[in-house]
Protein backbone atom coordinates (compact mmCIF):
# COMPACT_ATOMS: atom_id res chain seq x y z
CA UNK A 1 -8.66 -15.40 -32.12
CA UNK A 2 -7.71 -14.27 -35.67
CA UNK A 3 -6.29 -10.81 -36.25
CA UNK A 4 -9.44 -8.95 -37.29
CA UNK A 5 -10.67 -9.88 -34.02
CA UNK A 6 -11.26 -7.86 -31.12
CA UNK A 7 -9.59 -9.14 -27.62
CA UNK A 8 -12.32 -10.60 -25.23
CA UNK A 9 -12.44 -10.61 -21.40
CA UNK A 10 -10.64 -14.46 -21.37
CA UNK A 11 -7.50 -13.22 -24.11
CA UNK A 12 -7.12 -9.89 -21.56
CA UNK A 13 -6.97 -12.64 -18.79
CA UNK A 14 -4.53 -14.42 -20.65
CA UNK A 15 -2.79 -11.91 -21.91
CA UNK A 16 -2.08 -10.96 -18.65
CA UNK A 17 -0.64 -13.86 -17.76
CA UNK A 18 1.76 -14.21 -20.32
CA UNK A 19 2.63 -10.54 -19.65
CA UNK A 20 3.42 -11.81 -15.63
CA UNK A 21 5.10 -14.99 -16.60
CA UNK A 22 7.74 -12.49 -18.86
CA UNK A 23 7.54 -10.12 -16.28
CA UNK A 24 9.08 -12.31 -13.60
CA UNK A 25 11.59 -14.12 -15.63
CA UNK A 26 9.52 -17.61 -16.14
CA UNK A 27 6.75 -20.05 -14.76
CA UNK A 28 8.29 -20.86 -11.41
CA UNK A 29 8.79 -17.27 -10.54
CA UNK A 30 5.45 -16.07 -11.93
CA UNK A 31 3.92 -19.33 -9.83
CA UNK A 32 4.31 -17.38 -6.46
CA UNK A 33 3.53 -13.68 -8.52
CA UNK A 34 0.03 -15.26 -9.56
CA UNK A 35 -0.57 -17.78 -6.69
CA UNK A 36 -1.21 -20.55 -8.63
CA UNK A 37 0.79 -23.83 -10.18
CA UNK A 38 2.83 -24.41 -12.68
CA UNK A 39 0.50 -26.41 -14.24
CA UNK A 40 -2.34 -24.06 -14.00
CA UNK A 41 0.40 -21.48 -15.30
CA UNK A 42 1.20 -23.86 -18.44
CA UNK A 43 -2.53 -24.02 -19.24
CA UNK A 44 -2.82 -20.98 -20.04
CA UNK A 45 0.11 -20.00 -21.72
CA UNK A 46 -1.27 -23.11 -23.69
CA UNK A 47 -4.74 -21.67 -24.00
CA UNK A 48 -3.27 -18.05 -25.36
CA UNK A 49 -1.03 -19.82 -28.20
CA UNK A 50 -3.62 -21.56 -28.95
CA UNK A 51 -6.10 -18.53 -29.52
CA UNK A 52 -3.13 -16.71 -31.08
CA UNK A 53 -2.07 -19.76 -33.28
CA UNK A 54 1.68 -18.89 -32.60
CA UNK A 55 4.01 -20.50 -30.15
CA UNK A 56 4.94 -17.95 -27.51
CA UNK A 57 8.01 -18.81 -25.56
CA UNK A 58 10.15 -22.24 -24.35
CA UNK A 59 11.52 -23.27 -20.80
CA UNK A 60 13.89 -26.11 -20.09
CA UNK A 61 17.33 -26.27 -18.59
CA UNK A 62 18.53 -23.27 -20.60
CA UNK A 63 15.96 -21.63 -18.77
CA UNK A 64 12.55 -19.30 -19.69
CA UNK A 65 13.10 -17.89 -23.29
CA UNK A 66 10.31 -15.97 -25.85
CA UNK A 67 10.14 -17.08 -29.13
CA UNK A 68 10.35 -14.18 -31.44
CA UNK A 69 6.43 -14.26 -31.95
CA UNK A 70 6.17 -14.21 -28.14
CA UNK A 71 8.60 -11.24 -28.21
CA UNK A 72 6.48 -9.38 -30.80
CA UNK A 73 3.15 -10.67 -28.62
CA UNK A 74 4.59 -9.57 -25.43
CA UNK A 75 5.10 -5.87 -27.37
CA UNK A 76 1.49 -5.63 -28.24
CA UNK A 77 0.87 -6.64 -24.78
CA UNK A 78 2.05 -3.65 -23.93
CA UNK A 79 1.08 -1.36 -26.22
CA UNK A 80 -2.37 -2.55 -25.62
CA UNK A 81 -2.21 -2.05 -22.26
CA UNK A 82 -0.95 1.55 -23.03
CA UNK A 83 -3.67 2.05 -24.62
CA UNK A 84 -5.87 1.41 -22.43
CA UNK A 85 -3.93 3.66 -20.05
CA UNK A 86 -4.09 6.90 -22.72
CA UNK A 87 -8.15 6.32 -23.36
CA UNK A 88 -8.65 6.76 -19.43
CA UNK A 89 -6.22 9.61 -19.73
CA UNK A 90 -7.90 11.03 -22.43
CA UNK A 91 -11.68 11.16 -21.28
CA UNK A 92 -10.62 12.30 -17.92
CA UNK A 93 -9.06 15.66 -20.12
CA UNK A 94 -11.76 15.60 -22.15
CA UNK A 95 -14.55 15.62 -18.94
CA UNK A 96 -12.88 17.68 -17.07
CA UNK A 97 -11.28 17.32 -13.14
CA UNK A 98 -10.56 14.28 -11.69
CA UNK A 99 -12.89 11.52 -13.11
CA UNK A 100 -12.42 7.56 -14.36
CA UNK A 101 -11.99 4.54 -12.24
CA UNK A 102 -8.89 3.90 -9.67
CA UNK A 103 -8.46 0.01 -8.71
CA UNK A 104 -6.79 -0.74 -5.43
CA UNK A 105 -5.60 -4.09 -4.05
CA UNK A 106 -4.97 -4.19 -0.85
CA UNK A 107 -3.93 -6.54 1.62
CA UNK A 108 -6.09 -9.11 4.30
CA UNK A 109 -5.33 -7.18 7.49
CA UNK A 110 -4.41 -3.78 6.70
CA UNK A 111 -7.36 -2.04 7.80
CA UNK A 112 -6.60 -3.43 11.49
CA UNK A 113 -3.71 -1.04 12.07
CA UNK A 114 -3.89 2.71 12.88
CA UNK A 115 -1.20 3.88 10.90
CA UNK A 116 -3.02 2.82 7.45
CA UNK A 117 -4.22 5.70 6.26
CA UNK A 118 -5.99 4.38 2.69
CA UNK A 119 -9.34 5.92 3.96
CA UNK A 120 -7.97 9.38 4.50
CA UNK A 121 -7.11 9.35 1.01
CA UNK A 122 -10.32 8.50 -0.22
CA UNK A 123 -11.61 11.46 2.30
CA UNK A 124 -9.90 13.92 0.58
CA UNK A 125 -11.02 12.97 -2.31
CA UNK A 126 -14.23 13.52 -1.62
CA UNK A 127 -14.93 17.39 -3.84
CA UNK A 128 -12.50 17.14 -6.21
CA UNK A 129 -12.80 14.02 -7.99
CA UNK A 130 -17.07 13.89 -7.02
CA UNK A 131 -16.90 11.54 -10.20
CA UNK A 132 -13.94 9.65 -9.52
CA UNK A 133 -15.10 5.80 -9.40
CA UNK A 134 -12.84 3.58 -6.49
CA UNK A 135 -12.53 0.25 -6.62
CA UNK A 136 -11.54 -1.90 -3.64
CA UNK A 137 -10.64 -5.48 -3.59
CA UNK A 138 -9.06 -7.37 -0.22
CA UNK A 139 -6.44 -10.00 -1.27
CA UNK A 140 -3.50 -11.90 -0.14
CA UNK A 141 -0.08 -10.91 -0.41
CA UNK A 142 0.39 -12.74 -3.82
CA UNK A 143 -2.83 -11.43 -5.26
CA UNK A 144 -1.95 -8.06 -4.60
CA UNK A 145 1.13 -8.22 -6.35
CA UNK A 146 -0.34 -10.16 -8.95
CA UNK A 147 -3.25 -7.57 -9.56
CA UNK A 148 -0.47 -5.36 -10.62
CA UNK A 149 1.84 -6.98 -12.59
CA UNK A 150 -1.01 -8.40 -14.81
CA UNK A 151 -2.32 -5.16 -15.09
CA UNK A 152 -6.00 -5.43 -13.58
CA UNK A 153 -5.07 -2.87 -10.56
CA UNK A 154 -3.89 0.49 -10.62
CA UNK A 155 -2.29 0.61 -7.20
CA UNK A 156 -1.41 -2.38 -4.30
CA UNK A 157 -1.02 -2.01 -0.73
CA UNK A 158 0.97 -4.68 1.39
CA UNK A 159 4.47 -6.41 2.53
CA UNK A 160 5.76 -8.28 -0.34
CA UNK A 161 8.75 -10.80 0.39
CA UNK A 162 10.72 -10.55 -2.61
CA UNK A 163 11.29 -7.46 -5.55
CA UNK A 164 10.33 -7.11 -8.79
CA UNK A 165 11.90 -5.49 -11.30
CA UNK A 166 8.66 -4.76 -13.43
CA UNK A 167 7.56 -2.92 -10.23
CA UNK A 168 7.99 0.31 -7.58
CA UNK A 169 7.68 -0.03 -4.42
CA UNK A 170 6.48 3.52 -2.08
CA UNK A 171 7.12 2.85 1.64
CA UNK A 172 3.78 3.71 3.54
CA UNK A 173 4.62 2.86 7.09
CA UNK A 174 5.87 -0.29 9.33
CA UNK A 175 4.15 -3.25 11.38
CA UNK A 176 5.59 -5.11 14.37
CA UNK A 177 5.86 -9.10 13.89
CA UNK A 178 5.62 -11.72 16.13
CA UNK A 179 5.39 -15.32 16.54
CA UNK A 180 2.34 -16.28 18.02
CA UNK A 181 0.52 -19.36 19.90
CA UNK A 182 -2.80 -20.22 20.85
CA UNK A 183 -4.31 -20.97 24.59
CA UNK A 184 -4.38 -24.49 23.86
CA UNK A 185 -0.76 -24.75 22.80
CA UNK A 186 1.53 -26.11 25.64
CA UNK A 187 3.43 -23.10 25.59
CA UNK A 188 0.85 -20.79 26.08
CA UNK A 189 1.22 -20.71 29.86
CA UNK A 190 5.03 -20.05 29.85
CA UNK A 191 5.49 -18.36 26.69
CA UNK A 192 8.26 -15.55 27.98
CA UNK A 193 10.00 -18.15 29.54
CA UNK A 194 10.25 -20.83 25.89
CA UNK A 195 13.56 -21.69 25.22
CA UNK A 196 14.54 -21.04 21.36
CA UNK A 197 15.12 -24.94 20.82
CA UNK A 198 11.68 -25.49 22.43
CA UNK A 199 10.20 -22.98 19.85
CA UNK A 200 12.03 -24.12 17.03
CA UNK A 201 11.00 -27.75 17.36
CA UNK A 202 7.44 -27.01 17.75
CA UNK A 203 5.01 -27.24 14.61
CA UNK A 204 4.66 -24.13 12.36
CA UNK A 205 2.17 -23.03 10.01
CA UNK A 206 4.32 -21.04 7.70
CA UNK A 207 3.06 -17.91 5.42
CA UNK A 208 1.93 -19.34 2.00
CA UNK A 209 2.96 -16.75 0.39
CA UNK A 210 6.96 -16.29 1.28
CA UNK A 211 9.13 -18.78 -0.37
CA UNK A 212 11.82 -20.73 2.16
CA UNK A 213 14.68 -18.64 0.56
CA UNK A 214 13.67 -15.48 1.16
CA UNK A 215 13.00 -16.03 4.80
CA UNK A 216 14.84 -14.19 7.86
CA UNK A 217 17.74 -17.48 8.93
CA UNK A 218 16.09 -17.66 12.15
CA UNK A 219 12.52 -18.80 11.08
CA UNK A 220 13.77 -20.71 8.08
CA UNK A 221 14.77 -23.04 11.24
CA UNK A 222 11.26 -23.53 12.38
CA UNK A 223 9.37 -26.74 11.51
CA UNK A 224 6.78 -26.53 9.20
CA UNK A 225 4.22 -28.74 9.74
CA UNK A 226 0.77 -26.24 8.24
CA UNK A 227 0.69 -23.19 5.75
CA UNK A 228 -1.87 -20.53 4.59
CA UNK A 229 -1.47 -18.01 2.02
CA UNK A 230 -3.66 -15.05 4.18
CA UNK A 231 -3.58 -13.77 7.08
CA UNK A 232 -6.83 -15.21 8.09
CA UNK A 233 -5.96 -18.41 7.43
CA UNK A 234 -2.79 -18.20 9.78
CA UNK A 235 -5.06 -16.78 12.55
CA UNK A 236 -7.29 -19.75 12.59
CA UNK A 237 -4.25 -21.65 12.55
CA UNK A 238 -2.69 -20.29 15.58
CA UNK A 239 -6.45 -20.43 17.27
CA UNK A 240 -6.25 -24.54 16.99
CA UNK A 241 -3.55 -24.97 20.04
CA UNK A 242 -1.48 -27.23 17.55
CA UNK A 243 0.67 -24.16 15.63
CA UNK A 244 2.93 -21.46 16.22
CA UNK A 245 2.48 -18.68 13.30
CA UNK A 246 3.81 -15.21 12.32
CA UNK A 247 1.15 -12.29 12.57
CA UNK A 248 1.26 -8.71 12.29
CA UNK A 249 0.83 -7.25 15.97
CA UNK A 250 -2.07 -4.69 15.56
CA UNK A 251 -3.90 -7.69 13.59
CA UNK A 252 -3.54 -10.14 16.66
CA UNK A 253 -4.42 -7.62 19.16
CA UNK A 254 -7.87 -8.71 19.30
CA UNK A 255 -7.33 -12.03 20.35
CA UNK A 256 -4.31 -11.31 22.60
CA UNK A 257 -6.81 -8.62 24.48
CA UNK A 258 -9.27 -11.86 24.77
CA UNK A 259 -6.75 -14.10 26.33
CA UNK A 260 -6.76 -16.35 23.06
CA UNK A 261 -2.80 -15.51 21.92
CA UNK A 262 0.00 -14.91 23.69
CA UNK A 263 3.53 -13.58 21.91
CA UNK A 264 6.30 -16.35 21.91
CA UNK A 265 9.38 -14.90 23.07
CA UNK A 266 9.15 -11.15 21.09
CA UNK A 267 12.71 -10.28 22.31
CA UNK A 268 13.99 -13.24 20.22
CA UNK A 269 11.62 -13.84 17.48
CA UNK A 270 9.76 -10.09 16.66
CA UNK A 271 10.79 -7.89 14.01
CA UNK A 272 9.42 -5.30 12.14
CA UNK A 273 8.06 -5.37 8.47
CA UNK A 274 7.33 -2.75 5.83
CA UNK A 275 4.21 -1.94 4.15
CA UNK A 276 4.28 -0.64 0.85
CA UNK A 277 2.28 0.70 -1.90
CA UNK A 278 3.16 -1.13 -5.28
CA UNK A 279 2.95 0.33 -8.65
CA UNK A 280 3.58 -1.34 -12.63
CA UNK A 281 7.41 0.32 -13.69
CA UNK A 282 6.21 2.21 -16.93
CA UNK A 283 3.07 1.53 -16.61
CA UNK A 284 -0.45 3.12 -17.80
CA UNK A 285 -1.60 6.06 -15.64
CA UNK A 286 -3.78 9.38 -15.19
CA UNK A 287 -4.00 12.30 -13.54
CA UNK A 288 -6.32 10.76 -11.44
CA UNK A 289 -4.11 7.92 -10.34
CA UNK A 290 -1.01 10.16 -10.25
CA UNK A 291 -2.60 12.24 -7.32
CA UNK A 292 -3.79 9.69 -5.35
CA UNK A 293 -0.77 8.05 -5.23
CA UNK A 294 0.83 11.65 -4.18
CA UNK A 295 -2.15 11.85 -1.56
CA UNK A 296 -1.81 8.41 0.17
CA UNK A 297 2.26 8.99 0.55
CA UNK A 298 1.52 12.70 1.68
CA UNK A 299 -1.01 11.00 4.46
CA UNK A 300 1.64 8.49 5.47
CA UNK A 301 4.63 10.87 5.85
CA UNK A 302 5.56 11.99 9.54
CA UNK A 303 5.11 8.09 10.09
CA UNK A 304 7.83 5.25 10.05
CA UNK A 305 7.68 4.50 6.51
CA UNK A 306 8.40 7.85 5.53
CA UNK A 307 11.81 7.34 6.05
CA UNK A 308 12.36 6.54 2.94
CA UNK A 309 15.68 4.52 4.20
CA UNK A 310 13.21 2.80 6.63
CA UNK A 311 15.37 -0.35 6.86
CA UNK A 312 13.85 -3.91 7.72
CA UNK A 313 14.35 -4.40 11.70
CA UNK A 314 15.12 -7.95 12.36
CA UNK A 315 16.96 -9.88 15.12
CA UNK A 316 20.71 -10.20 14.45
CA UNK A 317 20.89 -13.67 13.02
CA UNK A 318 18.04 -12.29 10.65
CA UNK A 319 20.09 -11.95 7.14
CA UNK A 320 20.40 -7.93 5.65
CA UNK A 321 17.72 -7.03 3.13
CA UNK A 322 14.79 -10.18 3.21
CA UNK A 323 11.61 -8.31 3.51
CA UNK A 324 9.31 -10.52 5.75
C-alpha cells in the first residue's frame, strides 16, 4: 500500500489488529483480546508491515515495544479511526435527528435472561431515530471485546474476565453461576450431597475464554480435561455425561426444567457474575451512540447492576476482584 493509496477493507482489518495488539500491551495479551494465536497474530502484523513497507514494533524478553514508525502508524491509526467517528457525527448534524448506523456485540446467551434489557432500548428507539440503522452480531466473550478494541463495534454487551485499560466498562445487571452436570454424569443422582474432593477430581470443560490466572482459587483447582470458548459449546459439553462446566443460571434453566442438568453443590461452588456494557476509552462517537448508551443504562437501573459498587459475589476462598 503506498501513501497515495486509499486504505482497503484487508489494511482496516489489519490495522485493527495492530491497533489491539498495542492496545493490550503485546501478542500474548492481544491473543485472548482477538481469540486467535500468536501465530495467526504474527501474520498479520507481518502482512500490515509488509503493505506499509515499514517495520512496526519488536517483542522478545525485553518485552512488546513499537518501533518509532509503528508509533507514528499506531497515531494515524487513530486519527483515522477518528475520522471515521467525526464523518458519522457530521452527517447525522447535517440530516437531522438521530440517524447513522450503531454496531452492537453482544454476548452467546444474553438474550436468555430477563433482566437484559437490550430490546427495550431498541423499543424506544423506535420514533426518534426512524432512520437510525442497528446492527446486531452474537459472539463469544473474546469477540465481543475484540469487536471493540479493534474498532468494528460501537458498543459490547457481556462478562469479561480481565480489564482493559483501552476500555470502560458500564455495569448493566448480574447473573447467578453454577457448576453444572449432565444426567449421564455419575453425580447427577446425588449432586447436593458431592463432596468438594469428589467435584474437584472430576473432569472439567473449562471456559475458553478465561485464562487460568484470572480464575476464582476454588475452580482454578478443578481438572480440566475439555474447553469451549461459548457458551454453547460448554452446554453441549455438560449434555455428554463426561463434564462438569460453569453456566450462567437463567441460560441452563431450560435443561434443568427438562431433567437434563442438575446444579453441583451451588452452596459451595455458585457465585454471581457481572454483565457489562463495554465501550473504546476515547473513542469515536455520535449523538446517536451517546444516547443509546444513556438509554440501555437508564433501562437497567433499579436492577443489580445499577449499583454501581455492585461487587463480584463469590465463595470465600474465591480471591477479591477476578471477574468470572
Amino acid at each position: 500500500m503506498s501513501q497515495n493509496d486509499l486504505p482497503h477493507d484487508v489494511d482496516l482489518r489489519l490495522m485493527r489488529t495492530f491497533m489491539t495488539v498495542v492496545r493490550c500491551g503485546g501478542f500474548t495479551a492481544a491473543q485472548a483480546a482477538l481469540n486467535v494465536s500468536q501465530s495467526n497474530i504474527s501474520m498479520q502484523i507481518k502482512d500490515l508491515e509488509l503493505r506499509l513497507g515499514v517495520k512496526l514494533c519488536h517483542r522478545g524478553r525485553r518485552g512488546f515495544w513499537l518501533t518509532e514508525e509503528g508509533k507514528e502508524i499506531f497515531a494515524a491509526s487513530e486519527q483515522l479511526s477518528s475520522a471515521l467517528g467525526e464523518f458519522r457525527s457530521r452527517t447525522d448534524a447535517v440530516r437531522g435527528g438521530l440517524t447513522g448506523r450503531i454496531t452492537v456485540s453482544v454476548i452467546d446467551n444474553a438474550i436468555f435472561n430477563e433482566d437484559f434489557k437490550l430490546h427495550q432500548t431498541i423499543w424506544s428507539y423506535r420514533d426518534k431515530a426512524k432512520d437510525l440503522e442497528i446492527e446486531i452480531d452474537v459472539l463469544t466473550p473474546n469477540a465481543v471485546e475484540q469487536s471493540i478494541l479493534d474498532g468494528s463495534r460501537d458498543l459490547g454487551i457481556g462478562f469479561f474476565s480481565a480489564r482493559r485499560q483501552a476500555l470502560d466498562y458500564h455495569p448493566l445487571y448480574s447473573s447467578e453461576m453454577n457448576l453444572y452436570c449432565g444426567a449421564l454424569h455419575p453425580m447427577f443422582v446425588r449432586v447436593d450431597h458431592a463432596s468438594e474432593d469428589e467435584v474437584v477430581g472430576a473432569d472439567h470443560a473449562a471456559r475458553g475464554y478465561v485464562s487460568h490466572a484470572q480464575l476464582p482459587s476454588f475452580e482454578r483447582r478443578l481438572r480440566v480435561k475439555a474447553s469451549s470458548a461459548s457458551i454453547e459449546g460448554l452446554a453441549t459439553l455438560i449434555l455428554s455425561g463426561v463434564y462438569t462446566a460453569y453456566l450462567p443460571v437463567h441460560y441452563a434453566r431450560h435443561w434443568v426444567d427438562n431433567g437434563r442438568m442438575r446444579a453441583i453443590r451451588p452452596d459451595l461452588f455458585a457465585y454471581s457474575s457481572i454483565y457489562e456494557a463495554i465501550t473504546l476509552k476515547g473513542g469515536p462517537t455520535t449523538r446517536a451512540k451517546s444516547e443509546f448508551l444513556a438509554r440501555l443504562l437508564q433501562n437497567h437501573r433499579g436492577k443489580e447492576a445499577c449499583n454501581t459498587a455492585c461487587p463480584e459475589k463469590y465463595p470465600a476462598d474465591a480471591g477479591v476482584g477476578v471477574t468470572p
